[in-house]
PDB file of N, CA and C in Angstrom:
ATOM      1  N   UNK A   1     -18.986 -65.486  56.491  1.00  0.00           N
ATOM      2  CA  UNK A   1     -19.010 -64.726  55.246  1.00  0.00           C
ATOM      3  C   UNK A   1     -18.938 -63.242  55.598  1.00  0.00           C
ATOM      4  N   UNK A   2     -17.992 -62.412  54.943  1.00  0.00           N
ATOM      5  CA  UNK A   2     -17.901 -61.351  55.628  1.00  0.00           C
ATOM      6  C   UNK A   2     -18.977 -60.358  54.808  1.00  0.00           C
ATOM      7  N   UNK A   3     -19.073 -58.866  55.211  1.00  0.00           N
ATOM      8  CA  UNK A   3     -19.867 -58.216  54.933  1.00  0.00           C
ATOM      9  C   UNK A   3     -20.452 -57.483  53.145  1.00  0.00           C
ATOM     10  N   UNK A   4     -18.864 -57.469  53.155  1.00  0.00           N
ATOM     11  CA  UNK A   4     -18.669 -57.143  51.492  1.00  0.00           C
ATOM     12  C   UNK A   4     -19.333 -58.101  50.594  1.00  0.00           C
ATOM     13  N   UNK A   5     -19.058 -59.404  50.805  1.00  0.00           N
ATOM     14  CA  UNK A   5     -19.710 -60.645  50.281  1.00  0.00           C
ATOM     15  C   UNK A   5     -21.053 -60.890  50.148  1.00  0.00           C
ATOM     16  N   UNK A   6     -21.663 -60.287  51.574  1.00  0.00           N
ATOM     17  CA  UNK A   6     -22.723 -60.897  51.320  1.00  0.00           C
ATOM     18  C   UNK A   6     -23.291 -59.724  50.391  1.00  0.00           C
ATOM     19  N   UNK A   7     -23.385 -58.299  50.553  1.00  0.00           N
ATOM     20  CA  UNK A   7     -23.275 -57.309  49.915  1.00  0.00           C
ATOM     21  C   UNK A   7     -23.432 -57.001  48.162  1.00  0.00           C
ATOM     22  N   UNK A   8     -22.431 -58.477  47.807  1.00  0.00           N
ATOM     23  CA  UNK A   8     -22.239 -58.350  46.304  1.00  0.00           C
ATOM     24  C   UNK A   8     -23.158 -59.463  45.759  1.00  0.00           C
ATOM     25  N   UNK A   9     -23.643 -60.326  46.955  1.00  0.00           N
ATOM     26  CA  UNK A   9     -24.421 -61.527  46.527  1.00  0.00           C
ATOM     27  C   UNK A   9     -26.033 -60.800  46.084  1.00  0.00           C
ATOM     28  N   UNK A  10     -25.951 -59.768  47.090  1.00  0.00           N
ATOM     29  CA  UNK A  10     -27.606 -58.777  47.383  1.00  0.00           C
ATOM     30  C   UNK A  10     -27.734 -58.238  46.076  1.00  0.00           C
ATOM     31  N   UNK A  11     -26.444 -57.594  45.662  1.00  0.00           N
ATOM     32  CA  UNK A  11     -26.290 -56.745  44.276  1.00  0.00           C
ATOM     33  C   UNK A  11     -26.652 -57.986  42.981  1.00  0.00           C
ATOM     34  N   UNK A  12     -26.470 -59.161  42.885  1.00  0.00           N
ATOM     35  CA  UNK A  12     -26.705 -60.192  42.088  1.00  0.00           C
ATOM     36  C   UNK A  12     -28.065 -59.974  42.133  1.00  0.00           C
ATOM     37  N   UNK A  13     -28.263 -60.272  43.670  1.00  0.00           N
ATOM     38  CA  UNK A  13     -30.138 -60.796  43.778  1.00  0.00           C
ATOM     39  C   UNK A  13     -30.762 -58.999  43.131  1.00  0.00           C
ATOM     40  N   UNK A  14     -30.670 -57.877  42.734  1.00  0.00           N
ATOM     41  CA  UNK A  14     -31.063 -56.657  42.570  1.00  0.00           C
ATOM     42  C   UNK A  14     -31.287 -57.080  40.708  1.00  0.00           C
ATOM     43  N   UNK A  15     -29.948 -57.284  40.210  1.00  0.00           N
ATOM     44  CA  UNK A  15     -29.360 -57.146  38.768  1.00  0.00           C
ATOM     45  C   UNK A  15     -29.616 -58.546  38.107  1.00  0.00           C
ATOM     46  N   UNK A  16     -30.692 -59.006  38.165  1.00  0.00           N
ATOM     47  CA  UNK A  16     -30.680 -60.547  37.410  1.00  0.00           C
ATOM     48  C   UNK A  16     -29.720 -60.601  36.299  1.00  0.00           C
ATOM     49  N   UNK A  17     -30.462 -59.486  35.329  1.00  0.00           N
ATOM     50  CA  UNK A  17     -29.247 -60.551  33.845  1.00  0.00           C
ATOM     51  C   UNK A  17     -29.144 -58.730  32.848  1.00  0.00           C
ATOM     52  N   UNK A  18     -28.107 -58.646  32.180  1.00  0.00           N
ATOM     53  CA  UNK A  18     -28.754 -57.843  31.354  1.00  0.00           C
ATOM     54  C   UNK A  18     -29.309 -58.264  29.907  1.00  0.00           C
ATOM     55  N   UNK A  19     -30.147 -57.157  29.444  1.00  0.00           N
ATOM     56  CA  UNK A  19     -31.098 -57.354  28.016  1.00  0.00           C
ATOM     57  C   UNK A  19     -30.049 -57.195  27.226  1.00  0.00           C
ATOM     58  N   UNK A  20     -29.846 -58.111  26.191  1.00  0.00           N
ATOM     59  CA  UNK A  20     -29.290 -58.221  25.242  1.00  0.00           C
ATOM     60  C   UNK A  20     -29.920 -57.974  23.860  1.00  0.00           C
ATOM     61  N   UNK A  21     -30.334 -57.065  23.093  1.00  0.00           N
ATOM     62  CA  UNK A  21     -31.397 -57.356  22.225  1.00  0.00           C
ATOM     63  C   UNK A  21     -30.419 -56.163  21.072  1.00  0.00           C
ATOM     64  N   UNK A  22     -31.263 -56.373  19.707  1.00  0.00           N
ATOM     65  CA  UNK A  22     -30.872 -55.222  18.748  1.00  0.00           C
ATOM     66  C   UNK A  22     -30.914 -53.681  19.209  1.00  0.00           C
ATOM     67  N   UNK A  23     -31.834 -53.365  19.588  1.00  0.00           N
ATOM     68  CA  UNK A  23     -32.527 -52.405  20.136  1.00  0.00           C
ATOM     69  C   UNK A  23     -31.511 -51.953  21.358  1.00  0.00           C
ATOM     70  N   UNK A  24     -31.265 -53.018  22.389  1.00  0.00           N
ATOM     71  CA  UNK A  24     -30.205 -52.135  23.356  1.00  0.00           C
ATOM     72  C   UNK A  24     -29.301 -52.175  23.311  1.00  0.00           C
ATOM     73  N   UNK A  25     -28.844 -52.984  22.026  1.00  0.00           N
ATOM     74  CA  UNK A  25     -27.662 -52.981  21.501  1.00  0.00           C
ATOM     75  C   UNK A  25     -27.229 -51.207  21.273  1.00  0.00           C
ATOM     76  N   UNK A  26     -28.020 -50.759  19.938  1.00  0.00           N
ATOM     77  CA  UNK A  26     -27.621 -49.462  19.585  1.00  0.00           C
ATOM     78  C   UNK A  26     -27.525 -48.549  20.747  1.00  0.00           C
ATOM     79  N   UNK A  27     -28.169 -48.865  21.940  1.00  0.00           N
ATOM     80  CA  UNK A  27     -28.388 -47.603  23.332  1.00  0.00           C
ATOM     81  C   UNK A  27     -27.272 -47.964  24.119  1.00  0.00           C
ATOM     82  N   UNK A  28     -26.091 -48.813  23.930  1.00  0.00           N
ATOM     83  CA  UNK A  28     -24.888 -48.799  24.474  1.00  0.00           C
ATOM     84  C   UNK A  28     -24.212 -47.510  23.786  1.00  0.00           C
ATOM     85  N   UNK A  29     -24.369 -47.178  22.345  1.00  0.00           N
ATOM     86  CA  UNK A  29     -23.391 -45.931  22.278  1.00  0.00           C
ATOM     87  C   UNK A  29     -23.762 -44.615  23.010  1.00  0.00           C
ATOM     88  N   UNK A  30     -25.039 -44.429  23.387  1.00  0.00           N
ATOM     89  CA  UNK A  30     -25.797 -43.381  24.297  1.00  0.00           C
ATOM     90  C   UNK A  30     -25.073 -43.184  25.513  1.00  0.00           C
ATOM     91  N   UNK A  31     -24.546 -44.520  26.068  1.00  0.00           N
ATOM     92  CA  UNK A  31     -24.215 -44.677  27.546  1.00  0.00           C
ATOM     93  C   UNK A  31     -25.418 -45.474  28.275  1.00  0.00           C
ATOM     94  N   UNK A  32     -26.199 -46.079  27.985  1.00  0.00           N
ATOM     95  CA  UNK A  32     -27.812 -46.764  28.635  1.00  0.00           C
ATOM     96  C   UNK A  32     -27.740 -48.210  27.976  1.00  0.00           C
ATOM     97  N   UNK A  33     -27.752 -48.636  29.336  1.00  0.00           N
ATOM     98  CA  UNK A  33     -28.118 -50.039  29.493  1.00  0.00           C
ATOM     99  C   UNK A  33     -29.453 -50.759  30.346  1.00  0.00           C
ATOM    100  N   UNK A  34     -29.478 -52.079  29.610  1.00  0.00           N
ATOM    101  CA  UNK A  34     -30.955 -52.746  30.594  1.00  0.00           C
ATOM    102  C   UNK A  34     -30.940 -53.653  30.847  1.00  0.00           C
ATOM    103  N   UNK A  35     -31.382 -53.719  32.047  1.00  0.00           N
ATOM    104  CA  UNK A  35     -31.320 -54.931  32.967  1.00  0.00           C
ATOM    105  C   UNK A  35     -32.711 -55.465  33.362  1.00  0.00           C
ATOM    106  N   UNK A  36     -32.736 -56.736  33.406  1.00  0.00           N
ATOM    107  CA  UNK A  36     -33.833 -57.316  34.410  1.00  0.00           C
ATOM    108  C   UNK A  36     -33.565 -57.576  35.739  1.00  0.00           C
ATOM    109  N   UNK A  37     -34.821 -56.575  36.387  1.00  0.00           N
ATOM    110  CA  UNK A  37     -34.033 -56.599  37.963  1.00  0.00           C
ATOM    111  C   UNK A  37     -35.230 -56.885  38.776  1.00  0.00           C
ATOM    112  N   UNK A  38     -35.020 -57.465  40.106  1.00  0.00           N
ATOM    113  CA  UNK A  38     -36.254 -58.236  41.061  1.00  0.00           C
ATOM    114  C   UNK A  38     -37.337 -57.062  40.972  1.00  0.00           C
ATOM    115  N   UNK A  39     -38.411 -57.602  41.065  1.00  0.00           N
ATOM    116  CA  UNK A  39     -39.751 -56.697  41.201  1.00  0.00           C
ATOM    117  C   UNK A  39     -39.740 -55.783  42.472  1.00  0.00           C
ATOM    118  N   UNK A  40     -39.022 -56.110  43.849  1.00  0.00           N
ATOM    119  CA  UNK A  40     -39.212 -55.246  44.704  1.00  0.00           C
ATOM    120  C   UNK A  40     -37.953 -54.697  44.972  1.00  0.00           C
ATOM    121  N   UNK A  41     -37.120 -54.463  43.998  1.00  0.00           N
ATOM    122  CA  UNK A  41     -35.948 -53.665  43.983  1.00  0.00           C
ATOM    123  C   UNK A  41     -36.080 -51.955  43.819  1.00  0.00           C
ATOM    124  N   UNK A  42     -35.866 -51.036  44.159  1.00  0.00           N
ATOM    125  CA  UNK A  42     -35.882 -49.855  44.110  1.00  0.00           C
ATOM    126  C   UNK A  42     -34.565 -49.300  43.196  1.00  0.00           C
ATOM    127  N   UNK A  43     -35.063 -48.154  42.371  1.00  0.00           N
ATOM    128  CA  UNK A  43     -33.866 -47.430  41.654  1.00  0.00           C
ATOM    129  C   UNK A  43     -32.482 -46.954  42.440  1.00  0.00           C
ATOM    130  N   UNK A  44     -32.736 -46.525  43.772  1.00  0.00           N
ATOM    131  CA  UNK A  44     -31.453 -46.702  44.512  1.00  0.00           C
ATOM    132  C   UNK A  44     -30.879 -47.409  44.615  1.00  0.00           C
ATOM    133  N   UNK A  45     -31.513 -48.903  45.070  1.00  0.00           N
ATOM    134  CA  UNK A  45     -30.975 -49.953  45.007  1.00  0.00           C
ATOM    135  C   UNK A  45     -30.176 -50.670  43.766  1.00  0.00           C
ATOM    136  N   UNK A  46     -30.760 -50.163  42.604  1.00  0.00           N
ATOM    137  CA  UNK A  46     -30.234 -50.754  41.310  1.00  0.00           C
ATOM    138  C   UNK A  46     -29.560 -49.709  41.345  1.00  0.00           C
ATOM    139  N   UNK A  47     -29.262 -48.395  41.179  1.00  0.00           N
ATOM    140  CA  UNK A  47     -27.676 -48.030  41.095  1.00  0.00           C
ATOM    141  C   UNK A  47     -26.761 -48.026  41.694  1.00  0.00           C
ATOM    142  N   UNK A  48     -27.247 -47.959  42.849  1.00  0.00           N
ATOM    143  CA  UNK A  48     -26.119 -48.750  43.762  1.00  0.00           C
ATOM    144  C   UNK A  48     -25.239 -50.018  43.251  1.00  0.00           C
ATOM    145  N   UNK A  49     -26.161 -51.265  43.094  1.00  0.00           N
ATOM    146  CA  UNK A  49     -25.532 -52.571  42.619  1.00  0.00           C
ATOM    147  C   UNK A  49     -24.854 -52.381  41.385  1.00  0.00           C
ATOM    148  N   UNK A  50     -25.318 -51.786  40.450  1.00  0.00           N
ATOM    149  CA  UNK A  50     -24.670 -51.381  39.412  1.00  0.00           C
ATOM    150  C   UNK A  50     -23.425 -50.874  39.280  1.00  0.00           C
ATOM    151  N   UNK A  51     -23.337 -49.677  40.250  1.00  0.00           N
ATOM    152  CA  UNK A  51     -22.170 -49.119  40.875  1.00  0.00           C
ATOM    153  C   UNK A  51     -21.056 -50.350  41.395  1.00  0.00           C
ATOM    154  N   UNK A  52     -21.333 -50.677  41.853  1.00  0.00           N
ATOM    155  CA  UNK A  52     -20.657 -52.087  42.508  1.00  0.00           C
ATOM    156  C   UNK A  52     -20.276 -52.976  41.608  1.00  0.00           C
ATOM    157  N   UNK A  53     -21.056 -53.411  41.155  1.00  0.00           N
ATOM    158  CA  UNK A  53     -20.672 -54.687  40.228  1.00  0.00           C
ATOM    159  C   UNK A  53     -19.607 -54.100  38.882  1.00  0.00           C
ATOM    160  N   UNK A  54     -20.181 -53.152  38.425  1.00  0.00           N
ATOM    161  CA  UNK A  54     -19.822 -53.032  37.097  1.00  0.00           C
ATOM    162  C   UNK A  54     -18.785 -51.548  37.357  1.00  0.00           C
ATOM    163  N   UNK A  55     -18.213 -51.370  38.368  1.00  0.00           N
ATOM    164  CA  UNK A  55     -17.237 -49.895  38.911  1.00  0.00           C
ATOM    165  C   UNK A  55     -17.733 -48.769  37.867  1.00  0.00           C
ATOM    166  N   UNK A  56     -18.925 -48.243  37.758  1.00  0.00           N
ATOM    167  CA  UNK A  56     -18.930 -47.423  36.604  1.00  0.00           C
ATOM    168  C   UNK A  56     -19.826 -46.333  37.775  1.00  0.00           C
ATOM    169  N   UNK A  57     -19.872 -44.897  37.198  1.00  0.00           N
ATOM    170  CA  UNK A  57     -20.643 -44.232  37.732  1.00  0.00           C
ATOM    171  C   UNK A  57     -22.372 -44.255  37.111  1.00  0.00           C
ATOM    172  N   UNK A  58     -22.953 -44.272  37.494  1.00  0.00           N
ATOM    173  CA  UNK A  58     -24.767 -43.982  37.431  1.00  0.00           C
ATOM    174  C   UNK A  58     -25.166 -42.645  37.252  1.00  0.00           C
ATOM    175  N   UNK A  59     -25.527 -42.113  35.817  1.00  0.00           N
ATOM    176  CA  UNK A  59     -25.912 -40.869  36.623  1.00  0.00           C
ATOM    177  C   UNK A  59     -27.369 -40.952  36.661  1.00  0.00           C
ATOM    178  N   UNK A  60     -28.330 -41.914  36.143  1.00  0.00           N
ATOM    179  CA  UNK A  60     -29.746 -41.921  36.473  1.00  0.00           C
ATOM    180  C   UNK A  60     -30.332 -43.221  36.104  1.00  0.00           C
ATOM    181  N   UNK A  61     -31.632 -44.047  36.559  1.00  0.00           N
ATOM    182  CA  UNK A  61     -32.080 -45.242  36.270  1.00  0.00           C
ATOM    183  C   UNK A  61     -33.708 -44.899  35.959  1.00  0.00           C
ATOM    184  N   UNK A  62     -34.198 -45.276  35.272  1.00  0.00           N
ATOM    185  CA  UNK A  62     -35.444 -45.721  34.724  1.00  0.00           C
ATOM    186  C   UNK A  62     -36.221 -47.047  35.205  1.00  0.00           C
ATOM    187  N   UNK A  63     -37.048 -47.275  35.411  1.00  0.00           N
ATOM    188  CA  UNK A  63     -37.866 -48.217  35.188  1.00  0.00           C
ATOM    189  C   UNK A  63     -39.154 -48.897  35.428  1.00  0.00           C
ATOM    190  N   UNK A  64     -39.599 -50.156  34.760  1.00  0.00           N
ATOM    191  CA  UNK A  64     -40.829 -49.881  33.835  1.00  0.00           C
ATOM    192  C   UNK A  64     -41.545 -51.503  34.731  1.00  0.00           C
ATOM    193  N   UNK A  65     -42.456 -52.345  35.170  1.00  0.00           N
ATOM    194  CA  UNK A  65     -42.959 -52.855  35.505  1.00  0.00           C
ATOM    195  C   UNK A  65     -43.918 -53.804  34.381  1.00  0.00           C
ATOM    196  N   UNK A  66     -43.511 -54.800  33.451  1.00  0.00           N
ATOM    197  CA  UNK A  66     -44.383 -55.614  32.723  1.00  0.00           C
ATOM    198  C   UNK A  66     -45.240 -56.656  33.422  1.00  0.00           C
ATOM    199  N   UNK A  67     -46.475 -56.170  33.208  1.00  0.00           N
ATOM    200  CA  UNK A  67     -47.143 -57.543  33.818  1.00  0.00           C
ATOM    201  C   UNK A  67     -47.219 -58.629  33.159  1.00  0.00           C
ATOM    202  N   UNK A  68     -47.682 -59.961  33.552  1.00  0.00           N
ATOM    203  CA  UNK A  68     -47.958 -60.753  33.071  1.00  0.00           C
ATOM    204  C   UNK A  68     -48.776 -61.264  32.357  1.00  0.00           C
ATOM    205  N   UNK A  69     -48.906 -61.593  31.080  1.00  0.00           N
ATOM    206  CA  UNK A  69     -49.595 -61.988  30.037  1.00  0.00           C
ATOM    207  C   UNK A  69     -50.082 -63.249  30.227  1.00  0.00           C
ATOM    208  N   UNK A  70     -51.613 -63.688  29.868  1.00  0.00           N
ATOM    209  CA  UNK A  70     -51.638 -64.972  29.537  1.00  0.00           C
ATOM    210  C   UNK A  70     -51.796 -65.321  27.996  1.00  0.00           C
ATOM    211  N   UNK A  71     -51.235 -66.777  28.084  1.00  0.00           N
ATOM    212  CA  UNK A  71     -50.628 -67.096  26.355  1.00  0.00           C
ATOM    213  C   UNK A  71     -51.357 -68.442  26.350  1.00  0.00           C
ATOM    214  N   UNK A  72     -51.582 -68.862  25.134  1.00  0.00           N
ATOM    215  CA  UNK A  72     -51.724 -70.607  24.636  1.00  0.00           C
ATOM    216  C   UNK A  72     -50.900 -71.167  24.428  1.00  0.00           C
ATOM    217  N   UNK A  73     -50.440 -72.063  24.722  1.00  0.00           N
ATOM    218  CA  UNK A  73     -49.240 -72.938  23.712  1.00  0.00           C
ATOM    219  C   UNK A  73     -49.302 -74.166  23.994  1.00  0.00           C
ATOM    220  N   UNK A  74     -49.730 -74.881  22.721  1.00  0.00           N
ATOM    221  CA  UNK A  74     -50.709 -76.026  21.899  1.00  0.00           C
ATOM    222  C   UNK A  74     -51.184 -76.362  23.052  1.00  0.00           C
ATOM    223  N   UNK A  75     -52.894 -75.597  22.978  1.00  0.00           N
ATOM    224  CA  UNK A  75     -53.975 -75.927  23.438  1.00  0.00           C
ATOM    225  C   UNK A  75     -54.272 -75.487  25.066  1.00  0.00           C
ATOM    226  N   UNK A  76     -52.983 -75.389  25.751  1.00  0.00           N
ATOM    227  CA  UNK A  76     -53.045 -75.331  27.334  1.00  0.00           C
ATOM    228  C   UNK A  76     -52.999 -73.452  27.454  1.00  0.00           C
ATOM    229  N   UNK A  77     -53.569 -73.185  28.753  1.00  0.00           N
ATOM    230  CA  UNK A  77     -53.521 -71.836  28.851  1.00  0.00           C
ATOM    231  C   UNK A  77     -51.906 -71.840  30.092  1.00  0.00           C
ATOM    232  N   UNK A  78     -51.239 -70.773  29.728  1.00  0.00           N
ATOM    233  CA  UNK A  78     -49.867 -70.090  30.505  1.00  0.00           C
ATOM    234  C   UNK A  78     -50.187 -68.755  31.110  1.00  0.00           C
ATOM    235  N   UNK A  79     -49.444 -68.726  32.092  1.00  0.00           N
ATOM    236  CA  UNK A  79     -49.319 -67.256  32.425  1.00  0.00           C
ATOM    237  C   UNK A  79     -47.773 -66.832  32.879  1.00  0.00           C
ATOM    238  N   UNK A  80     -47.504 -65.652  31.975  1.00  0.00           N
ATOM    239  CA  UNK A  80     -45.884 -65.137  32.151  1.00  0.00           C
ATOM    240  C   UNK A  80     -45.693 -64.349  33.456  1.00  0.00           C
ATOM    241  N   UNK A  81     -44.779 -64.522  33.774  1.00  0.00           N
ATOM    242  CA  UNK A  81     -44.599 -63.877  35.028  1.00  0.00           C
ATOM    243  C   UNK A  81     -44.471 -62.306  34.718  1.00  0.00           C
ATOM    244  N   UNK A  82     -44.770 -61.581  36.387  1.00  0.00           N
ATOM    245  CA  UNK A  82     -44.635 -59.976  35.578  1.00  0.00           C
ATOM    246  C   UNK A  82     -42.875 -59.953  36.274  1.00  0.00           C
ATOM    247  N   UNK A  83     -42.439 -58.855  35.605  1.00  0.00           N
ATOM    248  CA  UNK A  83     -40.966 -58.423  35.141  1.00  0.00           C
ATOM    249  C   UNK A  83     -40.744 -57.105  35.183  1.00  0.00           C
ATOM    250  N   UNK A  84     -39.639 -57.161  35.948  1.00  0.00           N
ATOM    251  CA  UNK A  84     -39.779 -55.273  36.190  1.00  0.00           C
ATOM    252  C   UNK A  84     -38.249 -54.933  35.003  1.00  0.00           C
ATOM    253  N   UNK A  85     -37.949 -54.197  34.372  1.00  0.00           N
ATOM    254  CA  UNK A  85     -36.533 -53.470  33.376  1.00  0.00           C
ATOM    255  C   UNK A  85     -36.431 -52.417  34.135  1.00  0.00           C
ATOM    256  N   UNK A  86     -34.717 -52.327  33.859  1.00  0.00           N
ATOM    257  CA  UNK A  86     -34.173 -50.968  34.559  1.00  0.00           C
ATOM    258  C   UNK A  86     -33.520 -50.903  33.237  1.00  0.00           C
ATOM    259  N   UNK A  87     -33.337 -49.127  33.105  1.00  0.00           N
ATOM    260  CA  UNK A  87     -32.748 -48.820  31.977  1.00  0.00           C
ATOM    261  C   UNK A  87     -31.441 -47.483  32.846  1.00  0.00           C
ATOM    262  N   UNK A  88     -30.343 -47.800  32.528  1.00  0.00           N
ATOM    263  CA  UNK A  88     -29.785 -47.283  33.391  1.00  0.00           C
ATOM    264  C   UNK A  88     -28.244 -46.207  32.827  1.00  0.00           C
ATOM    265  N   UNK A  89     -28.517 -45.090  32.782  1.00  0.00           N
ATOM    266  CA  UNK A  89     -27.679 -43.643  32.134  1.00  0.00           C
ATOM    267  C   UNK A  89     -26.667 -43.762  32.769  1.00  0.00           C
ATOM    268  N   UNK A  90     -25.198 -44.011  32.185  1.00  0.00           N
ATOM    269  CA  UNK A  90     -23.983 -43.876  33.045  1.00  0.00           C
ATOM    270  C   UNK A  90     -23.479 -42.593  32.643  1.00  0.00           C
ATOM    271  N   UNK A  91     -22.441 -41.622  33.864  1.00  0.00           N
ATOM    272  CA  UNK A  91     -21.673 -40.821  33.025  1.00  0.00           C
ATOM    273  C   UNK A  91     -20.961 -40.757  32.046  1.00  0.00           C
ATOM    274  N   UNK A  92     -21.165 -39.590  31.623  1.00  0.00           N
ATOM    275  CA  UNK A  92     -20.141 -39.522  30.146  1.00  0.00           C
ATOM    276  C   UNK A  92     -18.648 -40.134  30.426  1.00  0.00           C
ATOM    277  N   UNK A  93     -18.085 -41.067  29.409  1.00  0.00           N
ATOM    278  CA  UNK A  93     -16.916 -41.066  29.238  1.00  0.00           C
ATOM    279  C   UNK A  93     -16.914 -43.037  30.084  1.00  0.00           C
ATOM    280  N   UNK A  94     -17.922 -43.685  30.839  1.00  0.00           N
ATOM    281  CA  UNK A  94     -18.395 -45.073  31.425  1.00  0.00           C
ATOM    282  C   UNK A  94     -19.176 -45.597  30.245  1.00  0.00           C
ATOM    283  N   UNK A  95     -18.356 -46.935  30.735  1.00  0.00           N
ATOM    284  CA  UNK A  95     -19.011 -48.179  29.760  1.00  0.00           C
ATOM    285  C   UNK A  95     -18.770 -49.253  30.491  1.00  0.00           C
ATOM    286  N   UNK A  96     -19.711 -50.081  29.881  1.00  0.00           N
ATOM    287  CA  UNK A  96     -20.184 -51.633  30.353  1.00  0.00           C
ATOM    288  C   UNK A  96     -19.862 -52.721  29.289  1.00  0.00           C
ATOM    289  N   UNK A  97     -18.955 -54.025  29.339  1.00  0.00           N
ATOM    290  CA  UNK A  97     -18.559 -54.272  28.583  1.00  0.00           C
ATOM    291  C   UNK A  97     -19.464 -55.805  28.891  1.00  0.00           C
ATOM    292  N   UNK A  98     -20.450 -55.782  28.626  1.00  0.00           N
ATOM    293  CA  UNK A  98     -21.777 -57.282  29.067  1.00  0.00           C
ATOM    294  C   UNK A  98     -21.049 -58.126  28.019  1.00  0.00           C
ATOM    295  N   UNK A  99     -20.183 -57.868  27.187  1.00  0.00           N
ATOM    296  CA  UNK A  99     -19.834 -59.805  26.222  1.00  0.00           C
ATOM    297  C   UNK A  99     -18.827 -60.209  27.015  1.00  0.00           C
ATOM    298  N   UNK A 100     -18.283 -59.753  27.792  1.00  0.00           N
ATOM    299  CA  UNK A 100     -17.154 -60.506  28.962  1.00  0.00           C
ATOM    300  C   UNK A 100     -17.731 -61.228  30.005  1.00  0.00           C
ATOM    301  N   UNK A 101     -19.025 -60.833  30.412  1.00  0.00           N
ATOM    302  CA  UNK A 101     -19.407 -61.462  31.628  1.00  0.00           C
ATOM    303  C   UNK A 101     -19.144 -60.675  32.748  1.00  0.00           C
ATOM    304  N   UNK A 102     -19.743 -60.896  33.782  1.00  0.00           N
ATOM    305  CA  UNK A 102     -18.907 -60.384  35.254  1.00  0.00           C
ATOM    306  C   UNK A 102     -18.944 -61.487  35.964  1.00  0.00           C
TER     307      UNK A 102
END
């Protein structure tokens, strides 16, 4: 497997999925998008992959660390995993087109 490859597989393991919601819906016309990305990923690291995956420029990343909640559901106790979001500023004039897929 050559180097590039494994490279873009690392950028997967960084960028789990992006947030799809009402809310980050409207922050696509801003230029800002959000992603759920591994807990021990660093903001370099996520613009980097970002950079990569999605050919767009970065000009800054955010992000926020949710811990885990515990919940009921009928009768048993849960606990949610914690979850780190990146919220991520592209240059003016870059866009991300997430209903195509990558």
């Amino acid at each position: 497997m050559s180097s590039a490859s494994k490279q873009n597989l690392r950028d997967y393991d960084v960028v789990v999925r992006p947030i799809l919601t009402e809310k980050s819906n409207m922050k696509t016309e801003d230029a800002q998008y959000f992603f759920h990305v591994s807990l021990d990923s660093t903001k370099p690291e996520i613009k980097a992959a970002v950079e990569r995956l999605f050919k767009v420029k970065v000009k800054s990343v955010n992000t926020l660390v949710r811990k885990g909640k515990t919940k009921r559901f009928r009768g048993r106790i849960g606990i949610q995993k914690d979850m780190k979001k990146a919220m991520v500023c592209l240059e003016k004039g870059q866009r991300i087109d997430l209903s195509s897929g990558v």
